[in-house]
N, C-alpha and C. Protein backbone atom coordinates (compact mmCIF):
# COMPACT_ATOMS: atom_id res chain seq x y z
N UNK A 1 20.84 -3.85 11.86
CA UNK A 1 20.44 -2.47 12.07
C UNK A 1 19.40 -2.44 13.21
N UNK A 2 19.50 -1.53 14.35
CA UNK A 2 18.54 -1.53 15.12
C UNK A 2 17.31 -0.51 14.92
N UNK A 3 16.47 -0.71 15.85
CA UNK A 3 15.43 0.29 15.60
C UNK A 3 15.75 1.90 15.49
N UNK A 4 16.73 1.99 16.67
CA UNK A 4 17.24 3.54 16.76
C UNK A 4 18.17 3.72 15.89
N UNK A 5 18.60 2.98 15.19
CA UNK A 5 19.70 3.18 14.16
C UNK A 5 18.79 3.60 12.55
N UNK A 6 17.46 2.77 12.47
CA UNK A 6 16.86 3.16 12.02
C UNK A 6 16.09 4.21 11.63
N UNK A 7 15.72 4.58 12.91
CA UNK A 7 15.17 5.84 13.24
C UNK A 7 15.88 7.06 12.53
N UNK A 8 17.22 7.26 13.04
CA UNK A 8 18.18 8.22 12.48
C UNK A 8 18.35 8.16 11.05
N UNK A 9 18.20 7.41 10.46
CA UNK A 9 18.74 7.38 8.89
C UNK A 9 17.80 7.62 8.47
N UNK A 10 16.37 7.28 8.43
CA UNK A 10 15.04 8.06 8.17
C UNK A 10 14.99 9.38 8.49
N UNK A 11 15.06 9.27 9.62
CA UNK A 11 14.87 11.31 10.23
C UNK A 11 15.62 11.84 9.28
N UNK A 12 17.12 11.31 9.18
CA UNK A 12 18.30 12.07 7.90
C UNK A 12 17.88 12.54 6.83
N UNK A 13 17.02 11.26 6.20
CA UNK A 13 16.58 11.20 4.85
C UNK A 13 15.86 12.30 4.83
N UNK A 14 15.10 11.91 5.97
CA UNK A 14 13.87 13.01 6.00
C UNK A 14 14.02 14.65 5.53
N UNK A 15 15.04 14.67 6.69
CA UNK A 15 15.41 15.88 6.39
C UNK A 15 16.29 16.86 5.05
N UNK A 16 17.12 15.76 4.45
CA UNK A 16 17.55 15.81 3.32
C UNK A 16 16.87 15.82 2.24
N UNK A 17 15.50 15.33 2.21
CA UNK A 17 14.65 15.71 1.06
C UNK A 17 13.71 17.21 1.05
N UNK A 18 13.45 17.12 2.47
CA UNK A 18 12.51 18.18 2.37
C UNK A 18 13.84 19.77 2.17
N UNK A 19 15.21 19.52 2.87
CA UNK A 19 15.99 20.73 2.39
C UNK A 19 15.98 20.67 0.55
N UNK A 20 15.84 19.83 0.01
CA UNK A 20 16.25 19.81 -1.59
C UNK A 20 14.63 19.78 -1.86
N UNK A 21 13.71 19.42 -1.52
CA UNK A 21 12.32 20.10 -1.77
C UNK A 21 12.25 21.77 -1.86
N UNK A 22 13.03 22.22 -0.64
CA UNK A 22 12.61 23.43 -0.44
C UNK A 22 13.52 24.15 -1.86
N UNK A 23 14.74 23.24 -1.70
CA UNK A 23 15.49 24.59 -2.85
C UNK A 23 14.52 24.32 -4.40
N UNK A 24 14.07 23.13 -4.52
CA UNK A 24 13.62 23.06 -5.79
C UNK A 24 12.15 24.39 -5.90
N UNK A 25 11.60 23.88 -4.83
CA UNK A 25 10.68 25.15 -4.99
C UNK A 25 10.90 26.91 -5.32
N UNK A 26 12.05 26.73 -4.77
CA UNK A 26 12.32 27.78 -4.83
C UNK A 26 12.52 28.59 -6.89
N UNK A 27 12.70 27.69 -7.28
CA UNK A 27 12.67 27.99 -8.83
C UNK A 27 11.13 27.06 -9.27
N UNK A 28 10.50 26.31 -9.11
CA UNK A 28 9.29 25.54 -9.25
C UNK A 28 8.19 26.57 -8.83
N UNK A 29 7.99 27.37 -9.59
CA UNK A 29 6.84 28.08 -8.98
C UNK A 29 5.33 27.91 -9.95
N UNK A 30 4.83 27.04 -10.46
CA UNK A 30 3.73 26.91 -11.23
C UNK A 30 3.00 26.15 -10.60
N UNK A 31 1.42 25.89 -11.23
CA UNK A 31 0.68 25.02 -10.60
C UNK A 31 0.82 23.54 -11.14
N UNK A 32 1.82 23.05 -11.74
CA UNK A 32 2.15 21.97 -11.09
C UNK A 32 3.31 21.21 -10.42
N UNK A 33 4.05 22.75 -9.71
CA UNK A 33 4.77 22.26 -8.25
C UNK A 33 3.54 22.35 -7.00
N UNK A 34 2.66 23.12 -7.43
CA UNK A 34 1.65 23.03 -6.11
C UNK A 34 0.78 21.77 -6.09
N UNK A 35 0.82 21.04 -7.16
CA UNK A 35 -0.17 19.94 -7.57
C UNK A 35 0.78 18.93 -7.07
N UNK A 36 2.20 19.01 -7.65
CA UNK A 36 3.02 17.70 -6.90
C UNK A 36 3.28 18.03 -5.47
N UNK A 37 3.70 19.23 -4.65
CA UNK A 37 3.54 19.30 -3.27
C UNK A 37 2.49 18.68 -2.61
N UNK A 38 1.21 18.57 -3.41
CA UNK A 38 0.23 18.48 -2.27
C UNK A 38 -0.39 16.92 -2.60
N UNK A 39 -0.05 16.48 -4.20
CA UNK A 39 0.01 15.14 -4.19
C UNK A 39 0.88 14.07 -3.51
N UNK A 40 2.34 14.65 -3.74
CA UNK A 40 2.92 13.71 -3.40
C UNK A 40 3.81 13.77 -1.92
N UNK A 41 4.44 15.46 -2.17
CA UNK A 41 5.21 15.59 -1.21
C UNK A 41 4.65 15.65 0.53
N UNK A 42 3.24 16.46 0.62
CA UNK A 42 2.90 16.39 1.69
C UNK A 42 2.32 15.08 2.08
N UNK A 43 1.89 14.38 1.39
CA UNK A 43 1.49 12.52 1.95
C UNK A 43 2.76 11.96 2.19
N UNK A 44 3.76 12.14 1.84
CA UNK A 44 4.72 11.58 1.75
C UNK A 44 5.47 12.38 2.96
N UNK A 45 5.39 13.06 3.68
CA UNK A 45 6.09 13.72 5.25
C UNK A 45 5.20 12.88 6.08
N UNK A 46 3.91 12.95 5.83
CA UNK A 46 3.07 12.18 6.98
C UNK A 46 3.11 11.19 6.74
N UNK A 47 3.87 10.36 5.86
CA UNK A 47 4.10 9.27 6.44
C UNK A 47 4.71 9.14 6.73
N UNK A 48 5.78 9.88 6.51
CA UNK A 48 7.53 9.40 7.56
C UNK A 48 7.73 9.90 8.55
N UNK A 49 6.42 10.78 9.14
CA UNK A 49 5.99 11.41 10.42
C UNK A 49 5.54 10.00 10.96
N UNK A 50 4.36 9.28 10.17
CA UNK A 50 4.15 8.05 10.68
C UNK A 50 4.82 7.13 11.16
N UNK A 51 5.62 6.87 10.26
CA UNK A 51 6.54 5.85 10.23
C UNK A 51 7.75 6.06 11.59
N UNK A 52 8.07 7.09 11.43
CA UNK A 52 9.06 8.05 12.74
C UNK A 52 8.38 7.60 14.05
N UNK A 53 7.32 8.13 14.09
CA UNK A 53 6.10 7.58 15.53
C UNK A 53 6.43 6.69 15.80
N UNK A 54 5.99 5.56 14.46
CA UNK A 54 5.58 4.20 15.08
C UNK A 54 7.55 2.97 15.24
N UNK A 55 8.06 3.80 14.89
CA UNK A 55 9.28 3.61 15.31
C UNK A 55 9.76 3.41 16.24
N UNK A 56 9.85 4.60 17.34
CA UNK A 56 9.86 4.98 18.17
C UNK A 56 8.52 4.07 19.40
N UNK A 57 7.73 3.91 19.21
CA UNK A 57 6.83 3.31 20.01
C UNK A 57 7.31 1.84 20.08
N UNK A 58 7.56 1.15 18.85
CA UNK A 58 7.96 -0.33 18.48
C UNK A 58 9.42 -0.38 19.79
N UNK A 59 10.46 0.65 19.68
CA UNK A 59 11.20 0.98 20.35
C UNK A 59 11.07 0.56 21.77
N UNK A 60 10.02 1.30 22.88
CA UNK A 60 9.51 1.06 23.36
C UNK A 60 9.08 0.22 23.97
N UNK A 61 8.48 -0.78 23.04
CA UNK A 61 7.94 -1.56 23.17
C UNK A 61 8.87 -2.84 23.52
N UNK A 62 9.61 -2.92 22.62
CA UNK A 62 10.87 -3.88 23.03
C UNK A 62 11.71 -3.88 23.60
N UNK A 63 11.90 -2.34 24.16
CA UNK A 63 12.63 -2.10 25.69
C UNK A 63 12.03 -2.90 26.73
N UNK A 64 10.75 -2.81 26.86
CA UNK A 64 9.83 -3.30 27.83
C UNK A 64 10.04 -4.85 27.87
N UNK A 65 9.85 -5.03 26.72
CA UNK A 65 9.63 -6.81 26.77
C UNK A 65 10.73 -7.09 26.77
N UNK A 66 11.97 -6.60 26.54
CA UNK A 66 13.62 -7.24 26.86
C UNK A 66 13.75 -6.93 28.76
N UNK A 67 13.24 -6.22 28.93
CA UNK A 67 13.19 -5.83 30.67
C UNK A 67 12.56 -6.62 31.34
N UNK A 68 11.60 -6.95 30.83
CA UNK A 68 10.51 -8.02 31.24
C UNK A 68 11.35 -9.45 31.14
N UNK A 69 11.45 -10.00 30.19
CA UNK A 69 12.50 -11.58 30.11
C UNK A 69 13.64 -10.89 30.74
N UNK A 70 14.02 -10.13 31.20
CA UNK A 70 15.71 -10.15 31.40
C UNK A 70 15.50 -10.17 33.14
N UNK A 71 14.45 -10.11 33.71
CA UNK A 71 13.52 -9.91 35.06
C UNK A 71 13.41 -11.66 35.54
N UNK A 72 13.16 -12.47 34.58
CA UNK A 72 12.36 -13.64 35.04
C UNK A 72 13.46 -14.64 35.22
């Protein structure tokens, strides 16, 4: 699996939870869907915001250094 192959199946995920987040909310209306949104669900986007980033940079990064040996 490569990095960008990676990338995509995360972003997917990503997006596939937060659409089935949203419908659950949509009937979850007490304070403790607001207690698990803000415990779990919003730490849990920033990190796959994180994780997405640093993906993408790693990406990057090994473009460079395969350009670099493929140079010498």
């Amino acid at each position: 699996m490569t990095l960008k192959s990676s990338y995509h199946q995360l972003s997917d995920l990503h997006k596939t939870y937060r659409q089935q987040w949203s419908s659950v909310k949509e009937t979850w209306k007490d304070n403790n869907a607001e207690s698990f949104e803000k415990d779990f669900i919003l730490p849990l986007n920033r990190h796959i915001s994180s994780s997405l980033d640093a993906i993408l940079e790693l990406e990057e990064i090994f473009t460079s250094i395969k350009e670099d040996f493929n140079h010498e």
